[in-house]
Protein backbone atom coordinates (compact mmCIF):
# COMPACT_ATOMS: atom_id res chain seq x y z
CA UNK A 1 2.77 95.44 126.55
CA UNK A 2 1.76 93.31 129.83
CA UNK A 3 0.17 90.69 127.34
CA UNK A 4 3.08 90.47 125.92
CA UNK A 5 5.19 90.39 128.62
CA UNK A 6 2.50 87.80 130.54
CA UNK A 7 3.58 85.30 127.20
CA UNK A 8 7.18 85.77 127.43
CA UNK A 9 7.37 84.33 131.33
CA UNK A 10 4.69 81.99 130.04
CA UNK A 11 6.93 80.65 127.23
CA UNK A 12 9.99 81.88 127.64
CA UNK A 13 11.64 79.49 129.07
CA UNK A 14 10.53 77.16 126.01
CA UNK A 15 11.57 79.64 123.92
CA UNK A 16 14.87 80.31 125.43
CA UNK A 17 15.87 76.23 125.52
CA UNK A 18 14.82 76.30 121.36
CA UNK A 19 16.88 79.15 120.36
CA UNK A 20 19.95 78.40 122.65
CA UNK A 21 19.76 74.74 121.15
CA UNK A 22 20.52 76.43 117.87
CA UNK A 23 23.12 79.01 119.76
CA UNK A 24 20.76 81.98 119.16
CA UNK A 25 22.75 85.54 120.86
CA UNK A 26 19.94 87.19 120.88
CA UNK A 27 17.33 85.19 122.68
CA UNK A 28 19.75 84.72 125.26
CA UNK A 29 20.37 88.94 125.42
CA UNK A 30 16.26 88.95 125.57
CA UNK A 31 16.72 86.17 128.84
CA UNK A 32 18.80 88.34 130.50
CA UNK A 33 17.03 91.87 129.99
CA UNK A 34 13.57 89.82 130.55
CA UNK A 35 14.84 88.57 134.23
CA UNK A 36 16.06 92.28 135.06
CA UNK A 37 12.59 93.30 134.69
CA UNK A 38 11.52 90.08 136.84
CA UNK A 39 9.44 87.96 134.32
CA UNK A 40 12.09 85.55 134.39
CA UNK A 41 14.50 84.27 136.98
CA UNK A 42 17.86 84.72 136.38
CA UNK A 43 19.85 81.02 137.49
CA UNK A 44 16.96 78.84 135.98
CA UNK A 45 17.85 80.64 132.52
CA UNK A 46 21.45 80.62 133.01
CA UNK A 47 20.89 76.99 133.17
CA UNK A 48 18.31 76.58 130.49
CA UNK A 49 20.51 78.61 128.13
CA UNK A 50 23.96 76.73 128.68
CA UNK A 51 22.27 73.23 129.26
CA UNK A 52 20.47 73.51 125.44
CA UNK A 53 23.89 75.61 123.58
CA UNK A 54 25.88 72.77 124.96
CA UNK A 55 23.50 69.93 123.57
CA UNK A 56 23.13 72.01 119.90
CA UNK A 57 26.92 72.12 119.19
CA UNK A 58 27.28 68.49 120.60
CA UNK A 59 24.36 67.58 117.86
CA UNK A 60 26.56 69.71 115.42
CA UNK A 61 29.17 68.02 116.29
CA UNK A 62 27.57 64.34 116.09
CA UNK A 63 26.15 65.40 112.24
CA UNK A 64 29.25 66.24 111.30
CA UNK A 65 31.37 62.99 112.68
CA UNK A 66 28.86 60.25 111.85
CA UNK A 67 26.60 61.83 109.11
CA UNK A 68 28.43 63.83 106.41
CA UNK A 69 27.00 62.34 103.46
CA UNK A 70 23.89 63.42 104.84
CA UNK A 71 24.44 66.97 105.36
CA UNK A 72 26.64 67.36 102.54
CA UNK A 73 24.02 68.79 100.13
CA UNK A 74 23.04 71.21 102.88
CA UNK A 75 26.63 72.99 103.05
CA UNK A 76 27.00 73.09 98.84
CA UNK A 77 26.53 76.74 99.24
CA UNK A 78 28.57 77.46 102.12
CA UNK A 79 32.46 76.06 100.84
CA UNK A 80 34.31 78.99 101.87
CA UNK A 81 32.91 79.61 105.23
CA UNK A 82 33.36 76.03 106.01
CA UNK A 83 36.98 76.78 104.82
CA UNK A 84 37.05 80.00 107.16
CA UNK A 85 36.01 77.74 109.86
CA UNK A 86 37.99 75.15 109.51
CA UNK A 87 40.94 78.33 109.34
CA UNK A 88 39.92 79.51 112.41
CA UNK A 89 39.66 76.29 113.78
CA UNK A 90 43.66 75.26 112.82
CA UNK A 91 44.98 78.79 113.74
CA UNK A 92 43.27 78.65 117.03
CA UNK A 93 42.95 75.32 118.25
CA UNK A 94 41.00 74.66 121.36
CA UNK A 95 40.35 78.30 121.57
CA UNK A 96 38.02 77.91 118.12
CA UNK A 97 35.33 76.43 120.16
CA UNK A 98 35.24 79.74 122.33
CA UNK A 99 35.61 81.95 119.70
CA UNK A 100 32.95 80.07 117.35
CA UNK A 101 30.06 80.85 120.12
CA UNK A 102 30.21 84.77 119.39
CA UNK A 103 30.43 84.48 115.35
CA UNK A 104 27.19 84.60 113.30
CA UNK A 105 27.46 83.09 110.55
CA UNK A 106 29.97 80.52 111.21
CA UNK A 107 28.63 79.77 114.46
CA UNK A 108 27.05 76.66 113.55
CA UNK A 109 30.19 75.46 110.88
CA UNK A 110 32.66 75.35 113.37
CA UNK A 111 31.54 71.91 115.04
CA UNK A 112 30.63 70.41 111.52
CA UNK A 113 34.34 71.43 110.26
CA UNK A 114 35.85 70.18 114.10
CA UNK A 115 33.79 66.55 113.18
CA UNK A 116 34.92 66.40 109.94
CA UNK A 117 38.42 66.60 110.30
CA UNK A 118 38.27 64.32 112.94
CA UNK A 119 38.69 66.02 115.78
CA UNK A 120 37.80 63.71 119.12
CA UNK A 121 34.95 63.97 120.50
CA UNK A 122 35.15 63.65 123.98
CA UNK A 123 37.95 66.62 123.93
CA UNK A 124 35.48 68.57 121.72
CA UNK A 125 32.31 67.46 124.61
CA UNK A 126 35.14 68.77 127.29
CA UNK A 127 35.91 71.79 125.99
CA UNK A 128 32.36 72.86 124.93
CA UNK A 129 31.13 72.45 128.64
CA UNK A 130 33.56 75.66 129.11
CA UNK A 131 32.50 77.18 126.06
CA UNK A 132 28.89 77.37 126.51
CA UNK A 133 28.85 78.80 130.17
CA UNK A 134 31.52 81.55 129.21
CA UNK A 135 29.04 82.33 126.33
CA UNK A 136 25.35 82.23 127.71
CA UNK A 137 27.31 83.69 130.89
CA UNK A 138 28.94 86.85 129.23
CA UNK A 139 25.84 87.55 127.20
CA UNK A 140 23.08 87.60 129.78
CA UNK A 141 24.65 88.84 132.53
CA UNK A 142 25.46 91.48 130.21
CA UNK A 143 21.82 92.14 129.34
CA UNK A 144 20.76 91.61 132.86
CA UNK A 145 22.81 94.52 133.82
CA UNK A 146 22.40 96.91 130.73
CA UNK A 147 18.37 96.14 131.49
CA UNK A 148 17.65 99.32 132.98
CA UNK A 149 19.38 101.16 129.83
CA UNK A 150 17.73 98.79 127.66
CA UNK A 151 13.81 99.46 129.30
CA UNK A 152 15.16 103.32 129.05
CA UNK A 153 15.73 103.38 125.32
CA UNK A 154 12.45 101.06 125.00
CA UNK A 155 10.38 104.06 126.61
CA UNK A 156 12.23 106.32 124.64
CA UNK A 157 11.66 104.58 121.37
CA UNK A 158 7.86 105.13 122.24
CA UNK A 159 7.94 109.06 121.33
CA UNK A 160 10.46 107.75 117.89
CA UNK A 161 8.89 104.24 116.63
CA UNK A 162 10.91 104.75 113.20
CA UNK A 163 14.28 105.37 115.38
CA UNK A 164 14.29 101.31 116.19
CA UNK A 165 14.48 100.36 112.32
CA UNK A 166 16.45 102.53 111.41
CA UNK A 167 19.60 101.85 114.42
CA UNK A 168 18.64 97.80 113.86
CA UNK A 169 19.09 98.05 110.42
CA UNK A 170 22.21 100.50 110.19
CA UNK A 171 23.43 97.38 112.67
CA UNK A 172 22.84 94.57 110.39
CA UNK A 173 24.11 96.44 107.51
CA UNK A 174 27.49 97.33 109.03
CA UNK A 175 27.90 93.41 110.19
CA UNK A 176 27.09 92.63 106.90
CA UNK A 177 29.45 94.81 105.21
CA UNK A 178 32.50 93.80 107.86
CA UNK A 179 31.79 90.09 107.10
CA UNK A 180 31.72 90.57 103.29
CA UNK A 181 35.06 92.45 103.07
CA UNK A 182 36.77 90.31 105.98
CA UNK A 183 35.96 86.87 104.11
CA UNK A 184 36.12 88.58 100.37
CA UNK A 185 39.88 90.34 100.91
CA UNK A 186 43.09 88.50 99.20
């Protein structure tokens, strides 16, 4: 545990600055539990985290406006969640970029479908300064403060190692399920 622990303050600040570039929940969650426990500090991932989300939907945002021949063959698959996206994105405006942040799965659509109906870029560049601190914000200080709880059901998960598996997957599975039947229903 200490090794492993000893390589997360090593690279997790690497780490963190990766996945937030690509607007990862979870490695932020693991930021904010890892500087309760003191292996990180707290600001300098706060500022890590919404420095790198920031850049990775502006770089979303840049594909979609100036390259979308390019990434066209990459999306072939995904037609109706860009068309969810770009839903969300008519119905709630400004409000999309905010909202896009917390959604898996469509997370990383939202700013392609913004670019490519020509939405402006320095209003989308504005508005996703506010965006990214009210996301990496909510969701580590979150963690940071549900750390104790979190290192509580870590111990207990020591006695139970199948218990972990079982809850994650039971997660993942009910996501799954809620996302099929809200994008599937007429």
């Amino acid at each position: 545990m200490e090794d492993t622990l000893t390589s997360l303050s090593t690279w997790g600040y690497l780490a963190l600055a990766f996945f937030s570039f690509g607007g990862s929940l979870v490695v932020v969650a693991a930021a904010g539990v890892l500087s309760y426990m003191g292996e990180m500090n707290l600001f300098m991932s706060l500022a890590i985290a919404i420095v790198f989300n920031y850049i990775g939907d502006m770089f979303l945002f840049y594909l979609g406006k100036y390259h979308k021949e390019d990434i066209k063959p990459y999306f072939q698959k995904h037609k109706r969640k860009i068309a969810l996206s770009t839903l969300i994105m008519r119905k709630y405006g400004v409000w999309a970029i905010f909202i896009q942040k917390f959604l898996y799965g469509i997370k990383t659509l939202v700013p392609i479908s913004m670019a490519l109906s020509r939405y402006d870029f320095k209003k989308f560049g504005f508005y996703n300064i506010f965006a990214s601190i009210f996301f990496v914000t909510t969701i580590m200080l979150i963690s940071y403060y549900a750390g104790g709880t979190i290192k509580a059901l870590y111990d207990s998960f020591k006695e139970y190692p199948w218990v972990p598996f079982v809850v994650l997957f039971g997660i993942i599975g009910a996501i799954w399920y809620t996302m099929e039947h809200l994008t599937k229903r007429r």
